[in-house]
Protein backbone atom coordinates (compact mmCIF):
# COMPACT_ATOMS: atom_id res chain seq x y z
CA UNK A 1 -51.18 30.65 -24.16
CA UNK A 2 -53.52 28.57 -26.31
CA UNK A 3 -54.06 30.92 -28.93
CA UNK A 4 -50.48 31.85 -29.77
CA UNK A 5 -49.56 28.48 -29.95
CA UNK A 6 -52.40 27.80 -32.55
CA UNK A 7 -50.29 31.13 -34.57
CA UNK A 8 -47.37 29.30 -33.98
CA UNK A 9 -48.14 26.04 -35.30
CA UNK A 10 -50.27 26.97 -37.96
CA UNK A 11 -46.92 29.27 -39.75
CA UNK A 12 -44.92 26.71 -38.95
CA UNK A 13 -46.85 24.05 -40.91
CA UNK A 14 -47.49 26.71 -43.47
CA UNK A 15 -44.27 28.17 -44.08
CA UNK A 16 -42.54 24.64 -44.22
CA UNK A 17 -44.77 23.59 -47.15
CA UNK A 18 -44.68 26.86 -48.86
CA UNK A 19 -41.31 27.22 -48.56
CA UNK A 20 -40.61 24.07 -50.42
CA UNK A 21 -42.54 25.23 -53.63
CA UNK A 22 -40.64 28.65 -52.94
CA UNK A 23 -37.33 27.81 -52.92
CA UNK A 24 -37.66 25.59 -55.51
CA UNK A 25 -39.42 26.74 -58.41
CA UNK A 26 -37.27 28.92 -60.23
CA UNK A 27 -35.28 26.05 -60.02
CA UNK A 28 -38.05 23.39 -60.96
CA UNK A 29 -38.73 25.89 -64.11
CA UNK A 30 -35.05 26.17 -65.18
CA UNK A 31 -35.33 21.85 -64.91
CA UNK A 32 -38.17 22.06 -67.56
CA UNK A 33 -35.88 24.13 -70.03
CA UNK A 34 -37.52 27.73 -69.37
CA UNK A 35 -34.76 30.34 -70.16
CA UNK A 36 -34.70 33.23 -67.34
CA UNK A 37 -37.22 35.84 -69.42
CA UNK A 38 -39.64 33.17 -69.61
CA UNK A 39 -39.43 32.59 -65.83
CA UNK A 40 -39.77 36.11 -64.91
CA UNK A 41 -42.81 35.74 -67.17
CA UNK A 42 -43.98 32.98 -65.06
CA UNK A 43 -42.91 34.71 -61.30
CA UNK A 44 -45.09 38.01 -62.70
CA UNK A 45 -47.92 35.88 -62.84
CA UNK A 46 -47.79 33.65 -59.70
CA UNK A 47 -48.14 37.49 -57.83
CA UNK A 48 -50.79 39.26 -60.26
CA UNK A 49 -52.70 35.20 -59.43
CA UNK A 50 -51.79 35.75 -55.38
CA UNK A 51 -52.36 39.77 -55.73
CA UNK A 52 -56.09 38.99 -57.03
CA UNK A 53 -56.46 36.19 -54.43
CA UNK A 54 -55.62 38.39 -52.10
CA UNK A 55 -57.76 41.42 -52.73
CA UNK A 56 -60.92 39.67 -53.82
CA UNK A 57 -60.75 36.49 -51.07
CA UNK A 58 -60.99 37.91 -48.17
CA UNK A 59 -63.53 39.96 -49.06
CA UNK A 60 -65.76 37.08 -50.14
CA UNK A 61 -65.06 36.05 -46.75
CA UNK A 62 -65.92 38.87 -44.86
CA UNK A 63 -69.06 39.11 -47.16
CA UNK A 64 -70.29 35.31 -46.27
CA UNK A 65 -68.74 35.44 -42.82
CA UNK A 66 -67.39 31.96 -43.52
CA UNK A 67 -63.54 33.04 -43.38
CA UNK A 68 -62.74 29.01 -41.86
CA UNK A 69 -64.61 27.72 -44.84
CA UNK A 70 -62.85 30.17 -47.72
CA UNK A 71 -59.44 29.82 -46.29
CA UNK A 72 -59.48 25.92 -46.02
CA UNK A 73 -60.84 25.91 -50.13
CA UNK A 74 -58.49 28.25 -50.68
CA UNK A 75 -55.30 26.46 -49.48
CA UNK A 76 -57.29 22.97 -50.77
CA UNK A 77 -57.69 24.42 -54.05
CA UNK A 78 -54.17 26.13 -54.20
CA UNK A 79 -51.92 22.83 -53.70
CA UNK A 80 -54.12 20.59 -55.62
CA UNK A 81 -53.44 23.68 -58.62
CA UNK A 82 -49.32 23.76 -57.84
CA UNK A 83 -49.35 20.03 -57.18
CA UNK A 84 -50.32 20.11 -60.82
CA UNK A 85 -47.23 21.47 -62.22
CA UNK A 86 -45.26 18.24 -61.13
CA UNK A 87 -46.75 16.26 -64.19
CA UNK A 88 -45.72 18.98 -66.90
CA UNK A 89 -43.18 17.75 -69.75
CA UNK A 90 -39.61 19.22 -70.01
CA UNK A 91 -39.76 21.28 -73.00
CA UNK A 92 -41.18 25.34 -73.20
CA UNK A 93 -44.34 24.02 -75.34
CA UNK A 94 -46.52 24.39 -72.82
CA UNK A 95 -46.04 27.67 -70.98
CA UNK A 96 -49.83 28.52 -71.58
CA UNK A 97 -50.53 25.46 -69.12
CA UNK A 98 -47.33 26.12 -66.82
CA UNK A 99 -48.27 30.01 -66.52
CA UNK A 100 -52.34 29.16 -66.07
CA UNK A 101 -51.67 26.57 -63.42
CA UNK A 102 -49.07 29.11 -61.59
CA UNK A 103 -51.42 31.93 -61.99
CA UNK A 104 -54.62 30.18 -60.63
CA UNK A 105 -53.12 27.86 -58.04
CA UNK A 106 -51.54 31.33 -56.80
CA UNK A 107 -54.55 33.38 -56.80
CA UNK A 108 -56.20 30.40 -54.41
CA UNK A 109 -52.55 30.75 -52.41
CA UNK A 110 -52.79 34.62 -52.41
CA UNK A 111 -56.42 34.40 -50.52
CA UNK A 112 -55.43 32.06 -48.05
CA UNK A 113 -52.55 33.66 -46.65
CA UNK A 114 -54.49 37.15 -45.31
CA UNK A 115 -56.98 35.43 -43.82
CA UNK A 116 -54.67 33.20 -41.61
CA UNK A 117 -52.77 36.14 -40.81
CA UNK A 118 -56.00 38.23 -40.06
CA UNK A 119 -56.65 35.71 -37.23
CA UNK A 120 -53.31 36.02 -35.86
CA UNK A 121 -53.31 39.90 -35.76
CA UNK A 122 -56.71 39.42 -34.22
CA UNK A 123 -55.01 37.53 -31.16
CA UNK A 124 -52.08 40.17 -31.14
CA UNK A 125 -55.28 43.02 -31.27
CA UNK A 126 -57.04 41.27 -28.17
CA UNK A 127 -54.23 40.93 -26.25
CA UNK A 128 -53.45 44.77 -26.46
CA UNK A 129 -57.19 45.80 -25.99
CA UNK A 130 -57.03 43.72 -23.05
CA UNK A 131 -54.17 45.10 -21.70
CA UNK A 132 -55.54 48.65 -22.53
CA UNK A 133 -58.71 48.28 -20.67
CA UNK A 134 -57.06 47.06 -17.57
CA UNK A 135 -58.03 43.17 -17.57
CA UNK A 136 -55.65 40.43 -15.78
CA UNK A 137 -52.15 40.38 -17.47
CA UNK A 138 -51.75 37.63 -19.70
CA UNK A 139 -48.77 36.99 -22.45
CA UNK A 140 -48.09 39.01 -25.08
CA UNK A 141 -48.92 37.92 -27.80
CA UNK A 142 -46.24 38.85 -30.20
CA UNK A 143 -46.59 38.23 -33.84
CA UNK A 144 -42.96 37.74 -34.58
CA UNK A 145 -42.40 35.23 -31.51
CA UNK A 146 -45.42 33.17 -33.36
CA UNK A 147 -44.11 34.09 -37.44
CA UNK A 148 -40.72 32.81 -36.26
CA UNK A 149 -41.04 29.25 -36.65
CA UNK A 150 -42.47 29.93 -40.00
CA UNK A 151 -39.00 30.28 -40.54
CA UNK A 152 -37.60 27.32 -38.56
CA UNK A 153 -39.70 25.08 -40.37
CA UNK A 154 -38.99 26.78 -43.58
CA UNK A 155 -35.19 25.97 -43.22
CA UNK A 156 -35.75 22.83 -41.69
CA UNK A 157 -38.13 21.40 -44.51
CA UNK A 158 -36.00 22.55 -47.70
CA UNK A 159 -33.17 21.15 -45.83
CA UNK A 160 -34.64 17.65 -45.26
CA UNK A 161 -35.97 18.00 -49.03
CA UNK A 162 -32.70 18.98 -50.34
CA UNK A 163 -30.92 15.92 -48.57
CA UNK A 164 -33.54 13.43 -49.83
CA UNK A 165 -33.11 14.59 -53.46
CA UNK A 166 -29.23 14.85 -53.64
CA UNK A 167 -28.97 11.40 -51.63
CA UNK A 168 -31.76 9.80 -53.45
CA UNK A 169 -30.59 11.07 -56.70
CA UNK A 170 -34.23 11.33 -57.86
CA UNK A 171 -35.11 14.77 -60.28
CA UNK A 172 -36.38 18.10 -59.01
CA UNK A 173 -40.52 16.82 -59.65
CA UNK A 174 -39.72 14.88 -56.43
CA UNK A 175 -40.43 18.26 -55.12
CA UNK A 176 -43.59 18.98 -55.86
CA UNK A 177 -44.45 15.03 -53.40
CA UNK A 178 -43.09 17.51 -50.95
CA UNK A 179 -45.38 19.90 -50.78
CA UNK A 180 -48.50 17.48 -51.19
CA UNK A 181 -47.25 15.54 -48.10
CA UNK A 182 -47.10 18.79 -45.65
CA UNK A 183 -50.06 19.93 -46.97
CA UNK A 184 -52.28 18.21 -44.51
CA UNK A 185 -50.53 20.08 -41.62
CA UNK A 186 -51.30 23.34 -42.97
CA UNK A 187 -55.02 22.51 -43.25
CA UNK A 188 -55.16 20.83 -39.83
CA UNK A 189 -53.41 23.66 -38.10
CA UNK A 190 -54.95 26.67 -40.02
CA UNK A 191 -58.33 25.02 -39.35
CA UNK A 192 -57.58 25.10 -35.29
CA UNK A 193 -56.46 28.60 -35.53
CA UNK A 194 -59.64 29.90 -37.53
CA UNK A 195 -62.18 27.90 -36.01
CA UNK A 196 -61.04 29.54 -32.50
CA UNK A 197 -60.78 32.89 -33.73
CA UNK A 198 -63.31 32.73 -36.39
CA UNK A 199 -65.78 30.70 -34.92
CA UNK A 200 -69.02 29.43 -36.96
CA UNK A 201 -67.42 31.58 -39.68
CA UNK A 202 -69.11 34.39 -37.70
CA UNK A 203 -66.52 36.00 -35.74
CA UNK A 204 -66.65 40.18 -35.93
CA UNK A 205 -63.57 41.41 -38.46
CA UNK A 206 -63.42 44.97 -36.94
CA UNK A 207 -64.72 45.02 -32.97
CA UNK A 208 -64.83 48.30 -31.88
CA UNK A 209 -61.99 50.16 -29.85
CA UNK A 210 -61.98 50.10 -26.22
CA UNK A 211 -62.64 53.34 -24.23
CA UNK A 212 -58.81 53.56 -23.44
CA UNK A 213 -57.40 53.55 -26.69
CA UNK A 214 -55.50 56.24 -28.46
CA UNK A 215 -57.82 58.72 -30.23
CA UNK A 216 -59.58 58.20 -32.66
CA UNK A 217 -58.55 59.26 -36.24
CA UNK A 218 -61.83 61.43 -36.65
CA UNK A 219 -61.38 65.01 -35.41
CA UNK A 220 -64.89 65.77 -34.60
CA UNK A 221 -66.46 64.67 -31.50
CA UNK A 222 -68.51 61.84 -32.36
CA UNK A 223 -72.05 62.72 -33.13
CA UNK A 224 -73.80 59.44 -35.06
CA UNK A 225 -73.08 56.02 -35.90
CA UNK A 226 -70.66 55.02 -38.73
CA UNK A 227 -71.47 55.00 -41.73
CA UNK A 228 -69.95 54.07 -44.99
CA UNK A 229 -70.75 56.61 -47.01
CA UNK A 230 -69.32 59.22 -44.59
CA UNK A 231 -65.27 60.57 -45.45
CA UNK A 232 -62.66 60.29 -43.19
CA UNK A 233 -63.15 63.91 -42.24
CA UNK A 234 -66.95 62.83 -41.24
CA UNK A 235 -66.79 59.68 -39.83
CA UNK A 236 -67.59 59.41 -36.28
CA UNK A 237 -66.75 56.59 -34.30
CA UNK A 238 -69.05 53.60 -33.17
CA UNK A 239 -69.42 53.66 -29.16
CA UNK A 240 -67.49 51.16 -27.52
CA UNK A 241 -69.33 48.17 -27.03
CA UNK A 242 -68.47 44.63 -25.26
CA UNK A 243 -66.57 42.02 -27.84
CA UNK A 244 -68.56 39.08 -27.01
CA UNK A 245 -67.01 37.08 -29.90
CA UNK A 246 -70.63 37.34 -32.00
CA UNK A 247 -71.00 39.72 -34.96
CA UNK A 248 -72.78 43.10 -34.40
CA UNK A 249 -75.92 42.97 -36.91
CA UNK A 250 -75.26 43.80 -40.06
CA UNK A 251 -71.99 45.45 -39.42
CA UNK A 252 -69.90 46.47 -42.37
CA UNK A 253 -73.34 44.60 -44.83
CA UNK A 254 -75.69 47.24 -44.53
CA UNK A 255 -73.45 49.91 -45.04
CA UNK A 256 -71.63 47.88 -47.70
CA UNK A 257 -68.16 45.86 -47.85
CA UNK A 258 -66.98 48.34 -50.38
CA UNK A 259 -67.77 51.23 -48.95
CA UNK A 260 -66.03 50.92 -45.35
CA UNK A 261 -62.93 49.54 -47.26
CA UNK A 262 -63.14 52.98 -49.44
CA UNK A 263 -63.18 55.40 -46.01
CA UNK A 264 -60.44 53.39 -44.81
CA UNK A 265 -58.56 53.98 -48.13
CA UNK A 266 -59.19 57.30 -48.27
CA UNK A 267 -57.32 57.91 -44.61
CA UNK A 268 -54.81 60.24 -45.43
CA UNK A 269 -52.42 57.48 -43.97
CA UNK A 270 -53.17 55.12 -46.29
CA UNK A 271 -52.28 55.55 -49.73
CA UNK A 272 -48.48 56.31 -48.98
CA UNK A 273 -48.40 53.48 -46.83
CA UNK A 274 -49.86 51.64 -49.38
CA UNK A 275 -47.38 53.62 -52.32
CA UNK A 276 -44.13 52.31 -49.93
CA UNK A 277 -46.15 48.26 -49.74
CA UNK A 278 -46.07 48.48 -53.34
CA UNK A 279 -42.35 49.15 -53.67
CA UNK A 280 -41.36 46.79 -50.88
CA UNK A 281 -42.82 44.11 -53.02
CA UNK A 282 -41.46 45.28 -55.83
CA UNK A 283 -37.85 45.36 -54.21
CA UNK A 284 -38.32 41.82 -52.29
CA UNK A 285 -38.68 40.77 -55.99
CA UNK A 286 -35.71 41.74 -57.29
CA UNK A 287 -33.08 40.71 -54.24
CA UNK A 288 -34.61 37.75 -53.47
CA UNK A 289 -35.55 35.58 -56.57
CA UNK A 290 -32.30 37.50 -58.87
CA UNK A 291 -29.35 37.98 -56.74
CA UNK A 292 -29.16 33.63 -56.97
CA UNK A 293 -29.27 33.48 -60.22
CA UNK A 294 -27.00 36.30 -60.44
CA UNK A 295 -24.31 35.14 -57.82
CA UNK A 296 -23.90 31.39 -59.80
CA UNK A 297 -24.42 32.51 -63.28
CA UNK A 298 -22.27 35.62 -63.47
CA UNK A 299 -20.18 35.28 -59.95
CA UNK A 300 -19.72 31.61 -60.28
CA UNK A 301 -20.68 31.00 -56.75
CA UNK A 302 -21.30 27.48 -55.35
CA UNK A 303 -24.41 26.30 -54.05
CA UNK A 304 -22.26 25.70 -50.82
CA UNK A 305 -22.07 29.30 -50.96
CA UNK A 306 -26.02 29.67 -51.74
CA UNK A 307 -26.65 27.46 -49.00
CA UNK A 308 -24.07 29.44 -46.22
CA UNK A 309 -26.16 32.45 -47.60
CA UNK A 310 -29.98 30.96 -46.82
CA UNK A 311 -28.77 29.63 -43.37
CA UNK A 312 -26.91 33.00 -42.02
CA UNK A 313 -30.34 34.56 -43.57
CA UNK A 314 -32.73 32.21 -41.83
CA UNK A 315 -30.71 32.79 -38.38
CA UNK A 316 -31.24 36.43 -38.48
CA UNK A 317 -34.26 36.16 -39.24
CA UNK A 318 -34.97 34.14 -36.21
CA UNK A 319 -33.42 36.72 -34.12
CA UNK A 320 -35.32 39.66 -35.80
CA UNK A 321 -38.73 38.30 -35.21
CA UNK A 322 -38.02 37.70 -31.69
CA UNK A 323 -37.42 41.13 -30.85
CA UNK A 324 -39.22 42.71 -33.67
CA UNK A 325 -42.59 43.62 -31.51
CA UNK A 326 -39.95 45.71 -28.98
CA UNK A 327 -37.91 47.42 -32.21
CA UNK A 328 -41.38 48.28 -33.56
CA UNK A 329 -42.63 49.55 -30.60
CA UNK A 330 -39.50 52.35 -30.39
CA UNK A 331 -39.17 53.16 -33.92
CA UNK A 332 -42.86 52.80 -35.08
CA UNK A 333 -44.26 51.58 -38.43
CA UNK A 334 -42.28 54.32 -40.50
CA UNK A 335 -39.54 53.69 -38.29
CA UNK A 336 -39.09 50.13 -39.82
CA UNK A 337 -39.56 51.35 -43.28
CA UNK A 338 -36.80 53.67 -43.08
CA UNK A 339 -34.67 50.97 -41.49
CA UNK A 340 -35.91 48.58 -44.64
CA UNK A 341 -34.71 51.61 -47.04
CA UNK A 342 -31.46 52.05 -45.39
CA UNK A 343 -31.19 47.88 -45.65
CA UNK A 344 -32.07 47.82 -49.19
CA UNK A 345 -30.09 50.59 -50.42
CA UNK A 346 -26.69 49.19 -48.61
CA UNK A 347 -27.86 45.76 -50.43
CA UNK A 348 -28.33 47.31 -53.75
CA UNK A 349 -25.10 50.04 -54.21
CA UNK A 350 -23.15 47.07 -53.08
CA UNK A 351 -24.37 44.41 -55.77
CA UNK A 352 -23.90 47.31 -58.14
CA UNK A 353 -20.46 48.56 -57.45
CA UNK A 354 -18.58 46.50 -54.76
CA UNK A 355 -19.73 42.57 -54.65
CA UNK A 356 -17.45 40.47 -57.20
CA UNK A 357 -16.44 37.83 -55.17
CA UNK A 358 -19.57 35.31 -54.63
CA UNK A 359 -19.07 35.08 -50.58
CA UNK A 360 -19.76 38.52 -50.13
CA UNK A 361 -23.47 37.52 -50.52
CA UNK A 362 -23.29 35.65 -47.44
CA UNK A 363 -22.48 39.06 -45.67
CA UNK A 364 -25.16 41.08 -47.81
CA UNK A 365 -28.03 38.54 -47.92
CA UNK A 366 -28.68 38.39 -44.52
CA UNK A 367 -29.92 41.90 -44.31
CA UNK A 368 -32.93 40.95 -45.78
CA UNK A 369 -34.18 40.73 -41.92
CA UNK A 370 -34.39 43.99 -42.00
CA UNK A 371 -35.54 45.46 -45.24
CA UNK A 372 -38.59 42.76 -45.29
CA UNK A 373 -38.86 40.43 -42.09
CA UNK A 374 -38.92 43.39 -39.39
CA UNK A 375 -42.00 45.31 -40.83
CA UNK A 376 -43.87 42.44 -41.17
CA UNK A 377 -45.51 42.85 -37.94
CA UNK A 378 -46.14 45.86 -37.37
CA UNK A 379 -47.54 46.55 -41.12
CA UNK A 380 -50.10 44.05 -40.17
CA UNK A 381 -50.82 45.70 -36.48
CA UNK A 382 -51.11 49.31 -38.38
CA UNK A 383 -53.53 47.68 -40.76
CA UNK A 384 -55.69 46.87 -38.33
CA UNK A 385 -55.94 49.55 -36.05
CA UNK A 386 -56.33 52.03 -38.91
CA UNK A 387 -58.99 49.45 -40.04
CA UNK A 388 -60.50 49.24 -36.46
CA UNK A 389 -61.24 53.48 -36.21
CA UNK A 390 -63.34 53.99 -39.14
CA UNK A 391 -64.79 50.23 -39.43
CA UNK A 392 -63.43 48.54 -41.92
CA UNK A 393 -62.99 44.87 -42.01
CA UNK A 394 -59.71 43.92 -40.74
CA UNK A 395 -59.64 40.86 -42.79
CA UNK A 396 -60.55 42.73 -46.28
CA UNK A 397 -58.30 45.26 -45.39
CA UNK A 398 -55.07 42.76 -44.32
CA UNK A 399 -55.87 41.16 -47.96
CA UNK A 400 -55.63 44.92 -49.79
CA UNK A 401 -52.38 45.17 -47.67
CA UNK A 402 -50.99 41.94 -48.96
CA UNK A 403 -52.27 42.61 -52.31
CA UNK A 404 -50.12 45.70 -52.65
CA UNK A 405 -47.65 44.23 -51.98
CA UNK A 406 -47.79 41.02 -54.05
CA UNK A 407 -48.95 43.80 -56.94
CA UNK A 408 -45.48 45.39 -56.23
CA UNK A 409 -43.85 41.99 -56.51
CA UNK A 410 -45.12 41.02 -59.83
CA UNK A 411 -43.96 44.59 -60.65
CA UNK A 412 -40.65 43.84 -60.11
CA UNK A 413 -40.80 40.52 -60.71
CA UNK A 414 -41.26 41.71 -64.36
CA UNK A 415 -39.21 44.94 -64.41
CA UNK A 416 -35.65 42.96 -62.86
CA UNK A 417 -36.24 40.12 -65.48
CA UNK A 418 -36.48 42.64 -68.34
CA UNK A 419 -33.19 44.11 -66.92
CA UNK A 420 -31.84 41.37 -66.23
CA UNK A 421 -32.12 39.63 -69.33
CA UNK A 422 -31.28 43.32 -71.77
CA UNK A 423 -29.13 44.96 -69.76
CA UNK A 424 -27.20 43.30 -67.01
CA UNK A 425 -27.55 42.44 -63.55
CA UNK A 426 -25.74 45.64 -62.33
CA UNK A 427 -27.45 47.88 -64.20
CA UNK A 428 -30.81 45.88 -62.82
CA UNK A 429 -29.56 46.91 -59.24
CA UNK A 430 -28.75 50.79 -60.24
CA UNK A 431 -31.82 51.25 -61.13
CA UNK A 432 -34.16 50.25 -58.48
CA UNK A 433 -31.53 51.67 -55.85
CA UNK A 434 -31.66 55.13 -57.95
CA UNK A 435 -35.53 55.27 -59.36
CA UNK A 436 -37.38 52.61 -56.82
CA UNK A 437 -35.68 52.95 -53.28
CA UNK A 438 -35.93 57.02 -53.19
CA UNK A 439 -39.82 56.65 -54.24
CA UNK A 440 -40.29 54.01 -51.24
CA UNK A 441 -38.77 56.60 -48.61
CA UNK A 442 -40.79 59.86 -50.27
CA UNK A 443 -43.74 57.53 -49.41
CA UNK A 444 -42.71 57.16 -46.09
CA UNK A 445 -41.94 60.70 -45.66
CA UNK A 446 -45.48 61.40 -46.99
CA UNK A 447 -46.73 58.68 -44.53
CA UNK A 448 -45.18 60.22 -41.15
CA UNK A 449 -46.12 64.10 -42.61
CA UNK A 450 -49.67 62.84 -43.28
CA UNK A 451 -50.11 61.54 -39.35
CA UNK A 452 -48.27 64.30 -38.40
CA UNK A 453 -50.36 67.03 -39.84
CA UNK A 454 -53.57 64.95 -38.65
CA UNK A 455 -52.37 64.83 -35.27
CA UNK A 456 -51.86 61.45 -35.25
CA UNK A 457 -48.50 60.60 -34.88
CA UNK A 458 -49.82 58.23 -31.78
CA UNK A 459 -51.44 55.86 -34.76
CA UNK A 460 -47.77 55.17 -36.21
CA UNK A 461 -46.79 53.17 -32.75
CA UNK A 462 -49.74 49.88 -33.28
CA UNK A 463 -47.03 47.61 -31.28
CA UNK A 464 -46.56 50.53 -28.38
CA UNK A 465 -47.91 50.40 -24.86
CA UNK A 466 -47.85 53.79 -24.78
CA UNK A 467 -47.74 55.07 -28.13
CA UNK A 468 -47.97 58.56 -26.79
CA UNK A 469 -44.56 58.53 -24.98
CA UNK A 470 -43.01 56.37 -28.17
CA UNK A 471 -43.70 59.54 -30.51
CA UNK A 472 -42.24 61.93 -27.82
CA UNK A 473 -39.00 59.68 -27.97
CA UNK A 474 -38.22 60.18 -32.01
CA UNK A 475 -35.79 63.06 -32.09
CA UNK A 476 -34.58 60.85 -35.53
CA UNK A 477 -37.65 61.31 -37.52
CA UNK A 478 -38.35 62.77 -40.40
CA UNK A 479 -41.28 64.64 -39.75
CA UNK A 480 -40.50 65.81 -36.53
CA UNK A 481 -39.71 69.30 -38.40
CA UNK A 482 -43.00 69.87 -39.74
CA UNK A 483 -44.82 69.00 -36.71
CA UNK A 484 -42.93 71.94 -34.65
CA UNK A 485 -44.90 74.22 -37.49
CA UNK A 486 -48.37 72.34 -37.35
CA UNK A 487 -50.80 73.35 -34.42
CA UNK A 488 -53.24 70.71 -35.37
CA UNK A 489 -50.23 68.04 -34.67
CA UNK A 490 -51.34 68.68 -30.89
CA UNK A 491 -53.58 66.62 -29.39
């Protein structure tokens, strides 16, 4: 319908500009005489700049209610920032300037991208309390049939850049005209999508749950209204009342912004959800900014061979996100971060001991559909439902997700360059696949045991129909064990 086309469209025009400045800067950096130490200097900062911007935007959004106007600045301010870096001078004299324009034009970059992807979840969270409380069918709306032709478009513009520079013959700051000339697309789009599901700036961040959704996370029977100051354990819910697309009074203000974000924090859920965020970033990080670098410096691979790679990649992609919503909806969010563990670590022991031939990338690479593209989803969905039972903003708490993660990204941004650069490449990959992976599936382990114990195993399905009969169906999972010894894990 309407509003999953305005999804589509707007990551399409998004993704197609950002992926230009993505896939080219390391390069663009390397042009202007950076060595790699520097660069990973440089990469640390664009996240702790897009980290900030996404913990601190959002929630200046949330607390004017003007989430249209701060994403549009945002993105405005964020190219004009990046656009910046085209006019630099080959040479590293200015890496104050070069790390100060990264950093800010990232932090405007980092705000902008939860709040776009708050609206979306919001049309993915209507549909399914629609369907819940037994209105007319419609379409799904599916967040990876709408985040897919972010990736079309992302292929398809660094494609159409690539052929214009290397037929052209003009330098790598032809780039940078790129990403200024798409950048009008991502306003226009972003703009129909918020303005519909934001509208006046006004819309509610956190409507309450319908009477037919699964239980709520509070044990006790609900006895008052919400409020902030109350702990998980105390919280009762809000009664359900009609989403009429206006803002309750004073919701999440008078209680305060900070507050409801710290109850929905403190969830028991949370922080190892969080704890495994942070070292997906910080994984991402490594695999997909050094295994390039890696591959043509030390490998001597083509970029044919880099190309083949970032093609097979983008395909799978493609097909990952189209059935993403239905793998979710079996294997449940810790489902797909044990599937992204198992991805990573087959990624990372093979860098380390097998891969010397450069092609063999083009048979790894592509598994980064799994360890990052098929959570994306439904770490988004479980934000906001976990957001939606105790209050919370959903669009503050989408930008603390993304946060953690970009936090865990400049982590390893930082980490893999020191490696890289002191040690070696393979001794860069043995050590996140021996002291990062296993801490990223203990805090999925804690995440599963900490529904489990709670009783709310139910909560780990977001993309489910029935989330009830998906936990039944998990004879595979981890915490399956400790439930059989938990009577509270009844419901």
């Amino acid at each position: 319908d309407a509003s999953t086309r305005r999804g589509a469209l707007m990551f399409a025009a998004k993704w197609a500009q950002q992926g230009v400045y993505l896939s080219y800067l390391g390069l663009y950096l390397s042009y202007l005489g950076y060595p790699l130490m520097d660069i990973g200097v440089l990469y640390t900062l664009l996240m702790v700049g897009m980290a900030l911007g996404s913990y601190l935007l959002p929630m200046v959004a949330d607390r004017a209610r003007r989430h249209t106007a701060v994403a549009l600045a945002s993105h405005a301010l964020g190219t004009c920032t990046l656009f910046s870096l085209a006019f630099l001078p080959s040479g590293t004299a200015y890496f104050s300037v070069t790390a100060t324009l990264v950093t800010f034009g990232n932090f405007w970059n980092g705000g902008f991208g939860p709040l776009v992807d708050s609206a979306v979840f919001q049309i993915c969270a209507k549909y399914s309390n629609a369907k819940n409380s037994g209105a007319p069918a419609r379409r799904s709306a599916d967040f990876g049939r709408m985040r897919l032709w972010g990736c079309v478009s992302w292929g398809v513009a660094v494609w159409v850049t690539s052929a214009v520079v290397s037929i052209a013959g003009v330098t790598l700051r032809s780039v940078w005209y790129a990403y200024i000339i798409l950048a009008p697309l991502t306003s226009y789009f972003s703009y129909h999508l918020l303005s519909a599901e934001f509208p006046s700036g006004a819309k509610p961040a956190s409507p309450p749950r319908p009477p037919s959704t699964p239980p709520s996370l509070v044990e006790d029977p609900p006895k008052k209204q919400y409020n902030a100051t109350d702990t998980p354990a105390t919280a009762a819910p809000q009664p359900p009342r009609e989403d009429t697309g206006q803002p309750p009074k004073d919701r999440g203000h008078s209680a305060g912004l900070l507050s409801s974000l710290r109850v929905w924090v403190s969830l028991p859920l949370v922080p190892p959800f969080l704890l495994s965020l942070f070292i997906l970033g910080a994984l991402f990080a490594t695999l997909n900014t050094y295994v390039y670098l890696w591959a043509v410096d030390t490998l001597g691979a083509s970029y044919v061979t880099i190309g083949t790679a970032t093609v097979l990649l983008n395909l799978c992609e493609i097909v990952v996100f189209l059935y993403s919503r239905q793998a979710a909806a079996v294997l449940g969010v810790h489902g797909v971060l044990y599937l992204s563990v198992v991805a990573y670590g087959v990624r990372l022991f093979a860098y380390a001991y097998w891969v010397r031939d450069p092609w063999w990338i083009v048979v790894f690479e592509p598994l980064h559909a799994l360890t990052f593209s098929l959570p994306m989803g439904t770490l988004g969905t479980f934000t906001t439902k976990t957001a939606d039972e105790v209050g919370a903003p959903r669009v503050s708490a989408q930008g603390l997700r993304t946060g953690t993660m970009n936090a865990g990204r400049a982590a390893g941004f930082l980490v893999s360059a020191y490696l890289f650069e002191y040690f070696s490449a393979t001794f860069m990959f043995k050590w996140m696949a021996f002291i990062a992976m296993p801490i990223m599936f203990a805090g999925v382990v804690a995440l599963e045991i900490a529904a489990v114990k709670a009783g709310l195993s139910e909560v780990l399905f977001p993309d489910s129909d029935d989330p009830t009969a998906a936990h039944k169906r998990r004879p595979w999972s981890v915490g399956w064990r400790f439930e059989k010894s938990t009577p509270s894990s009844s419901r």
